[in-house]
Protein backbone atom coordinates (compact mmCIF):
# COMPACT_ATOMS: atom_id res chain seq x y z
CA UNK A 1 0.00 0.00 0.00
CA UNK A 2 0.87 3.56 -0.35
CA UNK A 3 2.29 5.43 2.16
CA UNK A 4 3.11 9.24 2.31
CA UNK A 5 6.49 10.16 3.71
CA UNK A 6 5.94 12.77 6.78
CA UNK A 7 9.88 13.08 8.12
CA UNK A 8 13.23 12.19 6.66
CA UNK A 9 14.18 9.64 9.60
CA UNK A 10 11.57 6.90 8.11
CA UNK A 11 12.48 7.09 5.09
CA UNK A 12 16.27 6.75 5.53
CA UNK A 13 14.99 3.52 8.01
CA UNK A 14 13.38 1.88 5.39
CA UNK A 15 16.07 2.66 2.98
CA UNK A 16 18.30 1.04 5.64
CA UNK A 17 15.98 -1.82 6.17
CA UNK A 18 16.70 -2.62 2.04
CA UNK A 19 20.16 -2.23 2.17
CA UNK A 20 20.49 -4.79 5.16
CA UNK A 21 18.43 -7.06 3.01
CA UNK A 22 21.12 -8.58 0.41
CA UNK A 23 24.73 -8.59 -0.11
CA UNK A 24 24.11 -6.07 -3.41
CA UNK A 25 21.87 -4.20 -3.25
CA UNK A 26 20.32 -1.80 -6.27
CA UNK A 27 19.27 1.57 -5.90
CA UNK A 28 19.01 5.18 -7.89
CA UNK A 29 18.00 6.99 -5.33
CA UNK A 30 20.83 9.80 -4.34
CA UNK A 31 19.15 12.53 -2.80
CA UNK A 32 20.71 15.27 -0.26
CA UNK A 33 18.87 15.39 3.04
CA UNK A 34 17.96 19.07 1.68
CA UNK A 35 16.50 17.72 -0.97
CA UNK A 36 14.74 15.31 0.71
CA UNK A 37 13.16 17.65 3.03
CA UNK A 38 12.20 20.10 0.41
CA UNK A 39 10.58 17.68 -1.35
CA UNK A 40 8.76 16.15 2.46
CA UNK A 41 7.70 20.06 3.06
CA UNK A 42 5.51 19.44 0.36
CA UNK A 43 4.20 16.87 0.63
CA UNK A 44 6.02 15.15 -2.63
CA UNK A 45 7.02 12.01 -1.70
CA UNK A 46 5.41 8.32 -1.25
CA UNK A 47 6.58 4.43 -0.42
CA UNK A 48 5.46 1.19 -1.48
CA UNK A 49 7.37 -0.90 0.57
CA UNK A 50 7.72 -4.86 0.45
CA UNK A 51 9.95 -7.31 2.18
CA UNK A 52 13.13 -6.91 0.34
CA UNK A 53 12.37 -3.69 -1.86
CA UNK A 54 11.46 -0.31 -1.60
CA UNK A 55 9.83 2.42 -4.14
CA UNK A 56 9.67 6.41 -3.59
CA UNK A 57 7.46 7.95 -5.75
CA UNK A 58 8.19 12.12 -6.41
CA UNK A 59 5.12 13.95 -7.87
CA UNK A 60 6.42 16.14 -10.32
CA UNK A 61 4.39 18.51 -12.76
CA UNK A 62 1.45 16.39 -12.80
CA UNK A 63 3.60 13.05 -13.03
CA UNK A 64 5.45 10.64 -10.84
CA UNK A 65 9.29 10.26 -11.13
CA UNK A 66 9.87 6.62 -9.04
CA UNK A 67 13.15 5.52 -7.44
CA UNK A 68 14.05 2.35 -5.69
CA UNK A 69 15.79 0.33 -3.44
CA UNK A 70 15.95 -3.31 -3.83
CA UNK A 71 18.04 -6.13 -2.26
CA UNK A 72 18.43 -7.41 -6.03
CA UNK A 73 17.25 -7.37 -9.27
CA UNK A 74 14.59 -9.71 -8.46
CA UNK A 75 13.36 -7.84 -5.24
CA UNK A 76 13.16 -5.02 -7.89
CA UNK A 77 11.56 -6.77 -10.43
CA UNK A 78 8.92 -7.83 -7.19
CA UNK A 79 8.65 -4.01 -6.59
CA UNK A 80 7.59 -2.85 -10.08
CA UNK A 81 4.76 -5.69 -10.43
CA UNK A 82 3.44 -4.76 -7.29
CA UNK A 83 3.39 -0.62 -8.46
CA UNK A 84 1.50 -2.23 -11.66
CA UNK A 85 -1.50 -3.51 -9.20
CA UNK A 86 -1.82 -0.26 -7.19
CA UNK A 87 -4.78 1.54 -8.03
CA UNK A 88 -3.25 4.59 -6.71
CA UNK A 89 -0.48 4.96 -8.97
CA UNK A 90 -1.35 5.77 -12.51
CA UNK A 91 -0.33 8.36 -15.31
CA UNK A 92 2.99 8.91 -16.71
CA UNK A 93 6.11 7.03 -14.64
CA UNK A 94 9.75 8.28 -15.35
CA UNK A 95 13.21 6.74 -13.53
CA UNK A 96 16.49 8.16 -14.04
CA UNK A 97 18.48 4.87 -14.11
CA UNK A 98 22.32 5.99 -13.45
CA UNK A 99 25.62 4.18 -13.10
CA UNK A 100 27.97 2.70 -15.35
CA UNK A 101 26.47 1.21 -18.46
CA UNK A 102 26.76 -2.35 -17.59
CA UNK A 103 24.56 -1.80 -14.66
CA UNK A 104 22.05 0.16 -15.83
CA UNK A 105 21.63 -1.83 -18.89
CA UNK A 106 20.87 -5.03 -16.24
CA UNK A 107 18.60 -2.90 -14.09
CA UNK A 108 16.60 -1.28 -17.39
CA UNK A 109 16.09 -4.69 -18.32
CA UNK A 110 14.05 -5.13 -15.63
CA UNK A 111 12.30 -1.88 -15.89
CA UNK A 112 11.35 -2.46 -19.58
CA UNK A 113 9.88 -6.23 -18.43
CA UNK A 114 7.20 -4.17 -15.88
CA UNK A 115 5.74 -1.71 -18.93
CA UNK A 116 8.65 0.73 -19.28
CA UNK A 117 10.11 2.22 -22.49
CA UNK A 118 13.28 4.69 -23.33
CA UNK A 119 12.90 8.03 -23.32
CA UNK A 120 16.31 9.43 -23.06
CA UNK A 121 19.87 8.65 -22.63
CA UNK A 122 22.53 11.16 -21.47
CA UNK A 123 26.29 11.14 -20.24
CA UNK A 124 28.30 12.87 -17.75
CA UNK A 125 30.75 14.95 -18.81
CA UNK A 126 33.75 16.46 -16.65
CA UNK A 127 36.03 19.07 -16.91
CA UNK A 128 38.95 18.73 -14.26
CA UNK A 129 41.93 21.18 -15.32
CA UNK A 130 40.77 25.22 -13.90
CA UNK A 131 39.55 27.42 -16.90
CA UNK A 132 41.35 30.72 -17.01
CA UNK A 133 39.89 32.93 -14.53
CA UNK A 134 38.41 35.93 -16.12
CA UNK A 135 39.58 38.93 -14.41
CA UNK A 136 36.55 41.44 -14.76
CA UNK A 137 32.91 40.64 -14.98
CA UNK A 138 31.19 39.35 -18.42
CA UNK A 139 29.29 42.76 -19.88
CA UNK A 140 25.62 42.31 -19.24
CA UNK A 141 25.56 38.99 -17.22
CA UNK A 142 23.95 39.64 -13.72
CA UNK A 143 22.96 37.79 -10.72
CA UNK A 144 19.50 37.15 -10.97
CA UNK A 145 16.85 38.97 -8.24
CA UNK A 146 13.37 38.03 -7.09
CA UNK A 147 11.73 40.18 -10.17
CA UNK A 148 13.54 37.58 -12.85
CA UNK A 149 12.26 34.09 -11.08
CA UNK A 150 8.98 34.20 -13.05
CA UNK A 151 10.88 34.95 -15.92
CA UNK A 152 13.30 32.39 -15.53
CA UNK A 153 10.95 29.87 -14.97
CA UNK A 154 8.83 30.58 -18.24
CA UNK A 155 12.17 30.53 -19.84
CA UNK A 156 13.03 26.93 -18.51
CA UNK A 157 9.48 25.79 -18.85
CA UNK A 158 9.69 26.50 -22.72
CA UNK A 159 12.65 25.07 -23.30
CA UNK A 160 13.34 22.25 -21.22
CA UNK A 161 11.51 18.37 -21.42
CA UNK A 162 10.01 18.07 -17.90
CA UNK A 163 10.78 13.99 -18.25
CA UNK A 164 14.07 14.43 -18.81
CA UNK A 165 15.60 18.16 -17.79
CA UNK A 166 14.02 17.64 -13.60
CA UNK A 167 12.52 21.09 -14.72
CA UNK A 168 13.08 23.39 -10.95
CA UNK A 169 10.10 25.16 -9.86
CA UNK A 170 9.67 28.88 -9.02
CA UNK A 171 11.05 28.24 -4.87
CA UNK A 172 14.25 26.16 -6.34
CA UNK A 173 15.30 28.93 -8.63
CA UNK A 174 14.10 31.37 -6.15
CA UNK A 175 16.85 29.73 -3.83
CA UNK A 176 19.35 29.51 -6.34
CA UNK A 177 19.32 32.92 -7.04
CA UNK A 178 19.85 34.06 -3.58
CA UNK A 179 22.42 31.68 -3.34
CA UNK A 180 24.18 33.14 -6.22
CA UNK A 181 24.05 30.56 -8.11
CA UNK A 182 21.63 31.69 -10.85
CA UNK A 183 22.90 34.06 -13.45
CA UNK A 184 21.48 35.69 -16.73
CA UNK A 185 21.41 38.01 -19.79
CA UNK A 186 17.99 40.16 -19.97
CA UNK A 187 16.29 40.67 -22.62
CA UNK A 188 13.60 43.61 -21.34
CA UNK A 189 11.68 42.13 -18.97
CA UNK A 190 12.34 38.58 -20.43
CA UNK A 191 15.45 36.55 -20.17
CA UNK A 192 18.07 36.28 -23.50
CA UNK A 193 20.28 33.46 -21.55
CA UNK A 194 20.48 32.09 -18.26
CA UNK A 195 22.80 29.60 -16.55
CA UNK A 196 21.88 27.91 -13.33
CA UNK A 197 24.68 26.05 -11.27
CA UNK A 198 25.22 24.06 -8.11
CA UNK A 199 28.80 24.22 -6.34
CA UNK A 200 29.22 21.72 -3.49
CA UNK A 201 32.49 20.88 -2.02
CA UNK A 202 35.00 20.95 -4.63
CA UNK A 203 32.75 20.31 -7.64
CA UNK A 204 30.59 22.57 -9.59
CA UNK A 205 27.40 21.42 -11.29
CA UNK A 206 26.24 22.88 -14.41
CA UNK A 207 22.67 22.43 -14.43
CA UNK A 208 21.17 24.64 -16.71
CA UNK A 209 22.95 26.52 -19.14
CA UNK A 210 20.59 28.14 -22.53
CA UNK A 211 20.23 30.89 -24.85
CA UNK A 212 17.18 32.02 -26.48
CA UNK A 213 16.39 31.11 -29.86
CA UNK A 214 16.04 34.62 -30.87
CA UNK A 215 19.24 35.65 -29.06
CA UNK A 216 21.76 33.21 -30.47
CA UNK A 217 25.20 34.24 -32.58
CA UNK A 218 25.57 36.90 -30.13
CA UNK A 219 27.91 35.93 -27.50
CA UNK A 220 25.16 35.49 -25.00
CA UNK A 221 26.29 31.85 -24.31
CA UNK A 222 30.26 32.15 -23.93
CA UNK A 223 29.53 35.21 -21.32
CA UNK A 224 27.42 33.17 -19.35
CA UNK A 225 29.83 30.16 -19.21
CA UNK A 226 32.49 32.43 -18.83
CA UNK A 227 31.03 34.38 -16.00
CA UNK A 228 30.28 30.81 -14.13
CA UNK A 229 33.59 29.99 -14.36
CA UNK A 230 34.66 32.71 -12.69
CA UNK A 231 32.39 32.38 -9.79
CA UNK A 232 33.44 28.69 -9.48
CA UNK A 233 36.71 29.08 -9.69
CA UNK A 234 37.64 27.68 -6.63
CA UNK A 235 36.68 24.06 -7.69
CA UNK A 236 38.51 21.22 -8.72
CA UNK A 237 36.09 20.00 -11.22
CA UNK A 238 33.31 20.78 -12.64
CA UNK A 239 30.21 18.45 -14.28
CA UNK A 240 27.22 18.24 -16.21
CA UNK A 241 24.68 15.95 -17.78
CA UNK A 242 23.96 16.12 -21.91
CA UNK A 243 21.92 14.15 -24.19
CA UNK A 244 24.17 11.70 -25.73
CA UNK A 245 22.12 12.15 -29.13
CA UNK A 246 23.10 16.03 -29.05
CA UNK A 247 25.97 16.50 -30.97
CA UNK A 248 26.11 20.09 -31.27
CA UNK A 249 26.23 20.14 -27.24
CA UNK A 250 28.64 17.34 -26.48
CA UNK A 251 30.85 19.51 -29.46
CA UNK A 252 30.19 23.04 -27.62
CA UNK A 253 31.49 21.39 -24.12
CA UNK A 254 34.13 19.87 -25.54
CA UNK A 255 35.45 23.41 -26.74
CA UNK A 256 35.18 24.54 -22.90
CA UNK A 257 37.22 21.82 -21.94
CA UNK A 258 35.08 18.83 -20.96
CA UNK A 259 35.34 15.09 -21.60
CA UNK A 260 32.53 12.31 -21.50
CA UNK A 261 33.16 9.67 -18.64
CA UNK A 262 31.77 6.67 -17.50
CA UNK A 263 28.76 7.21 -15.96
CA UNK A 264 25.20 7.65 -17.91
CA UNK A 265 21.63 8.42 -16.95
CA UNK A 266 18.91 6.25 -19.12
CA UNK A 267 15.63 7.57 -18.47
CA UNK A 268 12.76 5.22 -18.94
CA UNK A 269 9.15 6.46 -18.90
CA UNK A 270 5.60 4.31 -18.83
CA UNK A 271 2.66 5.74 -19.62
C-alpha cells in the first residue's frame, strides 16, 4: 500500500531496512537530506514498501518520477509488479536509471519487463583542469533577483523536457538565485540566456545553461559560461549531464574543456 512520507528519519529507516536485506543491493535513489526535506515540506514524496524492496514515488508537474531500493534485481523486479497492481499509482512514470552502463543496462532490463520504455539517454561529462579565470565581470551577465524568477521559470518551462531536464520550480530557482548561483542576460523584462549552477564541495554542477532562440550568434552563451567559471573558480572540477544524441552540445562542451566519462543516466518512462 501507499504510504506518504511525513519526516526524513523513516524514510532513511526503510532505505536502511533494504540495504540490510542482500549482499548487493540496487538503488538510484541519491538525494541530499535538503532535498529530501524540500521535497517532504511538500508533501512530494510516497513508499510502497515490500519485504526486500522499496519504491519512492516524487510527484512532479502532474507526473510521478519513481526511485528504488531493492536487495536485487529480483526484489526489484517484485517491486515494479506490485506498483502495476496499485490503483493509486497511474499516469505517466519516469526513472532516471544511473551508473555505469553495464549496470544500468541489467537494471533497465528489468524496468522495460514491468511496462517501461526509453525516453532518453545522457552522459556525464567532466572538466577537471581550472579554466582561465576571467579577471573582470562578463558585460551584461547579472545575478538574478526576485523580479527575474517568473521569468526564468517561463524561460526553462519552454525550453526544457520536464521527463528528462528535472525542470526546478519557481522556490528552487528562487533559492538559487539568492544563493548566487543563478545568473542571466535580460532581454527587457524577459530573459536572452540564463545559466543555473550548483557548487558543493569541490565540484561545480552545471545544471542549466541556454540561450534564447532569438538571441543566439551573439555571444550570449560564452559570457554566461564564462562568467560561471569565474564564480566557481575555486573548484577542482566541474560536471554536467547532456543528451548523448546532441551533438552540437557534447561539441560546444568539448570546446570549454570537458570530456565524457563513464557514468550515464537512461531515463525510462511508462505511460
Amino acid at each position: 500500500m501507499i504510504q506518504p512520507v511525513r519526516n526524513r528519519a523513516d524514510l532513511l529507516d526503510a532505505l536502511e531496512r533494504v540495504r540490510g536485506a542482500g549482499a548487493a543491493p540496487v538503488t538510484n535513489w541519491f538525494a541530499t537530506p535538503e532535498r529530501i526535506d524540500y521535497w517532504i515540506g511538500r508533501d512530494s514524496l510516497s513508499l510502497l514498501q515490500g519485504e526486500r524492496e522499496l519504491l519512492i514515488l516524487r510527484r512532479d508537474r502532474g507526473f510521478h518520477r519513481i526511485y528504488h531500493s531493492a536487495a536485487d534485481l529480483g526484489a526489484l523486479s517484485a517491486v515494479l509488479r506490485n506498483a502495476s497492481a496499485e490503483p493509486a499509482i497511474n499516469g505517466v512514470l519516469a526513472a532516471d536509471l544511473i551508473g555505469r552502463p553495464q549496470e544500468v543496462d541489467r537494471v533497465a532490463g528489468i524496468y522495460r519487463e514491468n511496462g517501461f520504455a526509453d525516453h532518453n539517454f545522457l552522459v556525464r561529462m567532466i572538466r577537471l583542469a581550472a579554466p582561465e579565470e576571467a579577471v573582470e565581470s562578463e558585460p551584461g551577465v547579472a545575478f538574478a533577483g526576485p523580479a527575474d524568477v517568473a521569468p526564468a521559470a517561463d524561460f526553462l518551462d519552454r525550453l526544457l523536457d520536464p521527463y528528462t531536464d528535472q525542470i526546478p520550480d519557481e522556490d528552487e530557482i528562487r533559492d538559487a538565485a539568492a544563493r548566487g548561483n543563478l545568473i542571466l542576460v535580460r532581454r527587457g523584462e524577459s530573459v536572452a540566456g540564463l545559466l543555473l549552477f550548483e557548487t558543493v564541495g569541490i565540484t561545480s554542477h552545471l545544471r542549466y545553461w541556454y540561450v534564447d532562440g532569438a538571441a543566439r550568434n551573439q555571444g550570449i552563451g560564452a559570457r554566461l559560461i564564462r562568467q560561471f567559471f569565474r564564480l566557481s573558480s575555486g573548484s577542482k572540477r566541474w560536471i554536467l549531464w547532456v543528451a548523448s544524441g546532441n551533438s552540437d552540445a557534447i561539441a560546444k562542451y568539448r570546446h570549454y574543456g570537458f570530456q565524457p566519462e563513464t557514468l550515464v543516466d537512461r531515463i525510462m518512462i511508462r505511460r
